[in-house]
Protein backbone atom coordinates (compact mmCIF):
# COMPACT_ATOMS: atom_id res chain seq x y z
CA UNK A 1 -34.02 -14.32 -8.04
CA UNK A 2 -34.85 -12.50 -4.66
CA UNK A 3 -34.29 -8.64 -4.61
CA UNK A 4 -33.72 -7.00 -1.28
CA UNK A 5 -37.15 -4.20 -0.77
CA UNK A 6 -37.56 -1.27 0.65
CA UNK A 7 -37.16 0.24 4.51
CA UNK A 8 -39.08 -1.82 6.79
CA UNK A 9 -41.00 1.14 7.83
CA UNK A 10 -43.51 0.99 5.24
CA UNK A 11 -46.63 -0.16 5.88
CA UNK A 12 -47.98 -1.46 2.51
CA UNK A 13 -51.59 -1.77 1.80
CA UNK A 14 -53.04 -3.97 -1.31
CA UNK A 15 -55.78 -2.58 -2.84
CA UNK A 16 -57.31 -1.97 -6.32
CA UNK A 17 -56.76 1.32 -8.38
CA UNK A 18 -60.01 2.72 -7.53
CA UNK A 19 -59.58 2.54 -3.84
CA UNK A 20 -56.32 3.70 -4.53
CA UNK A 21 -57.39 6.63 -6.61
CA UNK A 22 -60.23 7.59 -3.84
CA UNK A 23 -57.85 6.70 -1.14
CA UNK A 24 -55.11 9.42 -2.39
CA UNK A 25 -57.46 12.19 -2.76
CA UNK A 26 -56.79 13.86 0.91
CA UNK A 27 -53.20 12.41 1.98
CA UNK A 28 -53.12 15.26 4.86
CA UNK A 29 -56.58 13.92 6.11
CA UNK A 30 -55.75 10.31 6.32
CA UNK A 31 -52.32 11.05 7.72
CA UNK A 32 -53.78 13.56 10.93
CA UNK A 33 -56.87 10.28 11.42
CA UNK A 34 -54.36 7.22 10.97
CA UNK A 35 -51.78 9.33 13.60
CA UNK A 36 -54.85 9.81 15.98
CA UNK A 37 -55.65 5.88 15.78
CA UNK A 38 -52.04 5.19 16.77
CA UNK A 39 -52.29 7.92 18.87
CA UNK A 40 -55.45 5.72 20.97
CA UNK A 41 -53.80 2.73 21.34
CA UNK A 42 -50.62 4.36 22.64
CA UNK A 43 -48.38 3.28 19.76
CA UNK A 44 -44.83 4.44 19.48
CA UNK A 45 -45.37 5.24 15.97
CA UNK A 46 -46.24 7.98 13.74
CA UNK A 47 -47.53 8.25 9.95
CA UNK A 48 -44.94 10.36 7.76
CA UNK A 49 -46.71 10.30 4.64
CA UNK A 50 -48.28 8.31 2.07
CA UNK A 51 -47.44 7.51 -1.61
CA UNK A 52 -49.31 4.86 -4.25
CA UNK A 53 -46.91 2.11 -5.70
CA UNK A 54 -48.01 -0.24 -7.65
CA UNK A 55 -51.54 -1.58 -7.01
CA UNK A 56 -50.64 -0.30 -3.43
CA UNK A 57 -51.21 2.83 -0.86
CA UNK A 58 -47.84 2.70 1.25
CA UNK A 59 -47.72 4.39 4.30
CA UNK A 60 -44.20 5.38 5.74
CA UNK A 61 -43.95 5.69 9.64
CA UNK A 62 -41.53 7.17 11.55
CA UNK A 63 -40.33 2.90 13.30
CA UNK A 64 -41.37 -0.46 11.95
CA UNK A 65 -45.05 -1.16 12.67
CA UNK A 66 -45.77 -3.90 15.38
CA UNK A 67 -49.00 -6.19 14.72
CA UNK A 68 -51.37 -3.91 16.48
CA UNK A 69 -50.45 -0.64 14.74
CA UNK A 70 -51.10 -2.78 11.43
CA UNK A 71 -54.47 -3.75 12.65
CA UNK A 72 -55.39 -0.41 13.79
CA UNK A 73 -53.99 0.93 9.96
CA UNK A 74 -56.43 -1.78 8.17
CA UNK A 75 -59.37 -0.82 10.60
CA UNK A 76 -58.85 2.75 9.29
CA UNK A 77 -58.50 2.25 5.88
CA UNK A 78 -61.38 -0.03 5.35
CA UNK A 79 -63.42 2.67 7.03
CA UNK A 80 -62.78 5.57 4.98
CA UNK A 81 -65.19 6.47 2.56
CA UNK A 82 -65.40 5.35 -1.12
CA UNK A 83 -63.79 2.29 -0.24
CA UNK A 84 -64.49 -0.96 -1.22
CA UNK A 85 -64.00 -3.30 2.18
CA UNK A 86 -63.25 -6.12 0.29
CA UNK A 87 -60.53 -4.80 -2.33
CA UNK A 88 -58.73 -3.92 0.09
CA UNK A 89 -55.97 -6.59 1.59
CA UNK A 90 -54.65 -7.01 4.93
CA UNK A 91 -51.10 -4.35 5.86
CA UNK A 92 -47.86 -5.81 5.68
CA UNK A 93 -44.59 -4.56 6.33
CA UNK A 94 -42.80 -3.98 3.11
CA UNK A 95 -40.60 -7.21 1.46
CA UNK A 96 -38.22 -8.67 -0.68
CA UNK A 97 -39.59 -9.11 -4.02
CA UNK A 98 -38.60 -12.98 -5.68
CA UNK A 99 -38.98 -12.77 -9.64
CA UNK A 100 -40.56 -16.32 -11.31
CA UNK A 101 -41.74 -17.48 -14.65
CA UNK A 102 -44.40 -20.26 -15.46
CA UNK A 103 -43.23 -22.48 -18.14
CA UNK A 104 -45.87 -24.57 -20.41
CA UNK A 105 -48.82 -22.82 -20.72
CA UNK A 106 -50.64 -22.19 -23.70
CA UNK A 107 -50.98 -18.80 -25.09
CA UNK A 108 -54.46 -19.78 -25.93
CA UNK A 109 -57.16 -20.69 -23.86
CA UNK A 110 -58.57 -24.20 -24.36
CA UNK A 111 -60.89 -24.49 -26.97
CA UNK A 112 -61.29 -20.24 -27.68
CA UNK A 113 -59.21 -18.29 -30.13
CA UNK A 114 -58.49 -16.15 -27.31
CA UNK A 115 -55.25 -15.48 -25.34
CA UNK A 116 -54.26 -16.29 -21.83
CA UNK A 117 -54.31 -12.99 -19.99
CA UNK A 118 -52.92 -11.76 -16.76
CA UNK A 119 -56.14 -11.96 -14.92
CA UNK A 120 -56.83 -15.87 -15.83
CA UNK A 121 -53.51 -16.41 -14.75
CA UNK A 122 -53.95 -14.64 -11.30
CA UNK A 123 -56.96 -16.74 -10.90
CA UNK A 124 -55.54 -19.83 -11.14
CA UNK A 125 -52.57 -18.79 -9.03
CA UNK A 126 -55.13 -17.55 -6.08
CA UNK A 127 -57.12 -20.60 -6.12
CA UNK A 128 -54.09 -22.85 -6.41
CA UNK A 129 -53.16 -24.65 -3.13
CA UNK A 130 -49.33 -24.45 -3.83
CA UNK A 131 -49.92 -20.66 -3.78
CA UNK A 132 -51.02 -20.55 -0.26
CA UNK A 133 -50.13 -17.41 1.29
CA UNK A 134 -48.12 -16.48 -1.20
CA UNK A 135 -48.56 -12.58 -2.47
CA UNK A 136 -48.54 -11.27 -6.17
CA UNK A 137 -46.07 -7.86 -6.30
CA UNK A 138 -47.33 -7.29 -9.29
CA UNK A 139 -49.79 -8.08 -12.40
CA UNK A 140 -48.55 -11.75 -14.03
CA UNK A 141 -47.42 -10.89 -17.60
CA UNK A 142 -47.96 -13.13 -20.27
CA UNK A 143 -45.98 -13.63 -23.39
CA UNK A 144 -45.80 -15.53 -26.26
CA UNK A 145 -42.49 -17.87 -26.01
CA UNK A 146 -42.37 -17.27 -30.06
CA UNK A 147 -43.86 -16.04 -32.72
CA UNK A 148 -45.01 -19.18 -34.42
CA UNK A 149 -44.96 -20.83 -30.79
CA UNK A 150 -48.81 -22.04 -28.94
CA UNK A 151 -47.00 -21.70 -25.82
CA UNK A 152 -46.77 -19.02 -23.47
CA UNK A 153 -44.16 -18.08 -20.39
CA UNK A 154 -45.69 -16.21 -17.60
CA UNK A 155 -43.49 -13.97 -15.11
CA UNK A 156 -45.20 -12.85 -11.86
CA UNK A 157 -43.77 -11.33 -8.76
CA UNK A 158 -43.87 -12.28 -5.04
CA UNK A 159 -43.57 -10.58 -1.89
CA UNK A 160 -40.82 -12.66 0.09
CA UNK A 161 -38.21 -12.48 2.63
CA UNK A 162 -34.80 -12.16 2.01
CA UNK A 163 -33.92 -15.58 1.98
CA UNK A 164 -36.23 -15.97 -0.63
CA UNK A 165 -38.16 -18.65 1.51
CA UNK A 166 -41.67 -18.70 -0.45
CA UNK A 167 -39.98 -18.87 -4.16
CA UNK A 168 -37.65 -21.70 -3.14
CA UNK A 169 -41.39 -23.07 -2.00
CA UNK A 170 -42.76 -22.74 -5.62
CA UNK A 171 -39.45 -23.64 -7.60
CA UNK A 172 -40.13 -26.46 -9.70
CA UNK A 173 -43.28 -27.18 -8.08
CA UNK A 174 -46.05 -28.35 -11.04
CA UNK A 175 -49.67 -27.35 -11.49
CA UNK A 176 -52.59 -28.09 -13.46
CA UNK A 177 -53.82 -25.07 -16.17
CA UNK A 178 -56.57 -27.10 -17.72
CA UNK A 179 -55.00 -29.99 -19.11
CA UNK A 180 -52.05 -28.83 -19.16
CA UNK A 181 -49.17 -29.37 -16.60
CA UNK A 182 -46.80 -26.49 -15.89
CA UNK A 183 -43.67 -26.27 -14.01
CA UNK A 184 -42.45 -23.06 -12.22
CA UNK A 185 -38.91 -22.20 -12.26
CA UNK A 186 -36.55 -19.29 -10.54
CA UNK A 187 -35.76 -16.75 -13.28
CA UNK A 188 -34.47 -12.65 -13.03
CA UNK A 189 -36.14 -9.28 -13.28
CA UNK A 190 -35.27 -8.41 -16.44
CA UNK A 191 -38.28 -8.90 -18.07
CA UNK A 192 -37.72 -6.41 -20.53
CA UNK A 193 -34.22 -7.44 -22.47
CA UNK A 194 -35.94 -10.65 -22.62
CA UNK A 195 -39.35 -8.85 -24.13
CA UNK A 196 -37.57 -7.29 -26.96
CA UNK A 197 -35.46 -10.00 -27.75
CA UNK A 198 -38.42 -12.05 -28.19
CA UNK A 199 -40.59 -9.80 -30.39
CA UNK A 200 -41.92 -9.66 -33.47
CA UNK A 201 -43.38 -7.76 -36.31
């Protein structure tokens, strides 16, 4: 399923929580020094103001950011202080979000007694070649298919387009998680009617 996002005059920067965190400290700072960058490369544009969302610092402007306003955003933020260069991914204009689930994956890891969590699963998925720029929304969440089950579903978010172009790309494509082959399918965002009706005491 592909849900239509936001106004297209977001610029949305990917970036861990600390950055985040240090990044959000002095909004009216960045905004006056990101306007002033514009302001040098004679853009057309103009930072409103800036919100965190979700793993992200999004920056709302006042018309839909051309290539070189994006650069000029990324130069900035990767220059401000107490951030970490290389947490920090490149600007993008904001997107639909497509909603997908891994099927046949076992909710332990291979030979450990311990679970498959989110970050082995966004791992795999970023080293993957079927995953080639492709963009996580969101953390992968991992749950158990049953109670009794060894098997796990994962559900993970994607940036897309409104054709939903990059999920039709990964539906019912396979992969290799260890030894085990799993299969990706199209699925809905209601993750959470389908966590309760599959939990347990």
């Amino acid at each position: 399923m592909t849900m239509k996002g936001p106004s297209r005059k977001q610029v949305i920067v990917s970036m861990n929580v600390e950055n985040s965190v240090n990044f959000m400290k002095d909004l009216s700072f960045h905004i006056t020094n990101i306007n002033r960058a514009l302001k040098s490369i004679k853009s057309d544009i103009m930072a409103d103001f800036i919100h965190a969302d979700n793993r992200s610092v999004v920056i709302t402007t006042t018309k839909v950011a051309e290539n070189l306003d994006l650069e000029t955003i990324k130069r900035y933020v990767k220059n401000t202080n107490n951030i970490k260069m290389m947490q920090v991914e490149l600007p993008r204009l904001s997107q639909s979000k497509s909603f997908l689930k891994i099927i046949g994956i076992p909710y332990l890891k291979e030979d450990t007694n311990k679970p498959i969590t989110a970050d082995v699963v966004e791992k795999i998925i970023k080293n993957n070649h079927i995953f080639k720029n492709i963009v996580l929304a969101s953390r992968p969440r991992v749950i158990k298919v049953l109670p009794k089950s060894d098997m796990s579903i994962v559900w993970f978010d994607i940036w897309d387009a409104q054709s939903g172009v990059k999920a039709k790309s990964l539906i019912n494509r396979c992969f290799n998680m260890g030894s085990y082959i799993t299969t990706i399918y199209n699925t809905n965002m209601n993750l959470e009617v389908l966590q309760y009706k599959n939990c347990w005491k």
